[in-house]
Protein backbone atom coordinates (compact mmCIF):
# COMPACT_ATOMS: atom_id res chain seq x y z
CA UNK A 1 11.46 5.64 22.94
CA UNK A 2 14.36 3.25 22.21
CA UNK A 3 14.77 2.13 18.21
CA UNK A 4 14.33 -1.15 19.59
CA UNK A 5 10.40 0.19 20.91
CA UNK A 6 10.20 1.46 17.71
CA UNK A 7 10.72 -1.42 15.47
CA UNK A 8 8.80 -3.85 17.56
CA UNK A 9 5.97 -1.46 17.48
CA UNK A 10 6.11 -1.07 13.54
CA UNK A 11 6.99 -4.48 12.98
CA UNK A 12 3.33 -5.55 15.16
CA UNK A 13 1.68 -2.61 14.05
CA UNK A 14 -2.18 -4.01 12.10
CA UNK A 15 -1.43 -2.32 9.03
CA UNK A 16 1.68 -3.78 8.38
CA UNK A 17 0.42 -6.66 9.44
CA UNK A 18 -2.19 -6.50 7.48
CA UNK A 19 -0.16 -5.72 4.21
CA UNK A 20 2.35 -8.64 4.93
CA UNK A 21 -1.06 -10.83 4.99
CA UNK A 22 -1.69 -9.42 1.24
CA UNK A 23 1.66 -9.95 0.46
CA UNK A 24 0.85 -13.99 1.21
CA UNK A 25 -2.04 -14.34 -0.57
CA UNK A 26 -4.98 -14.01 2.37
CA UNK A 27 -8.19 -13.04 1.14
CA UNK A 28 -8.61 -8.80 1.74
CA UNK A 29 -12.07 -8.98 3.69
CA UNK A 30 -10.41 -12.03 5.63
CA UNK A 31 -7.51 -10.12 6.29
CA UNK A 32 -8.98 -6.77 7.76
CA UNK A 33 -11.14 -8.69 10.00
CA UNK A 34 -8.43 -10.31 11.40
CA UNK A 35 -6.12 -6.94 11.91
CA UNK A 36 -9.63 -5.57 13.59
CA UNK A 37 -9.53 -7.94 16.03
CA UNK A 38 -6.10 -8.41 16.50
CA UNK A 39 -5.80 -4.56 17.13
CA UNK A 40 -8.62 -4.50 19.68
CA UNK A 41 -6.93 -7.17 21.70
CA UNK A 42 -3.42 -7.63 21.44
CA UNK A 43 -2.19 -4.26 20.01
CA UNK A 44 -2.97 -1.72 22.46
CA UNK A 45 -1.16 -4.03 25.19
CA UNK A 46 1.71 -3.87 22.72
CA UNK A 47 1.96 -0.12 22.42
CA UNK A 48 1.52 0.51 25.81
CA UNK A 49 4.48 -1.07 26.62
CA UNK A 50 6.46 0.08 24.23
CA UNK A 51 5.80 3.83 24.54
């Protein structure tokens, strides 16, 4: 995998997401529901492409 795969994939992964959302002041309960979801939907297409 390319460093480019690599950073996009870190960059989108729901953890970091979910840490930058912290790091903005989101509410923690609102936060990990909305890395749940957005890591059943929209992740997996993400690292299938970039693997």
């Amino acid at each position: 995998m390319t460093s480019l795969g690599l950073s996009i994939q870190h960059r989108l992964n729901p953890l970091h997401m979910y840490c930058r959302l912290l790091g903005l002041g989101v509410n923690k309960s609102f936060g990990l529901s909305l890395c749940r979801c957005y890591e059943k939907t929209f992740f997996k297409l993400v690292k299938f492409f970039t693997d």
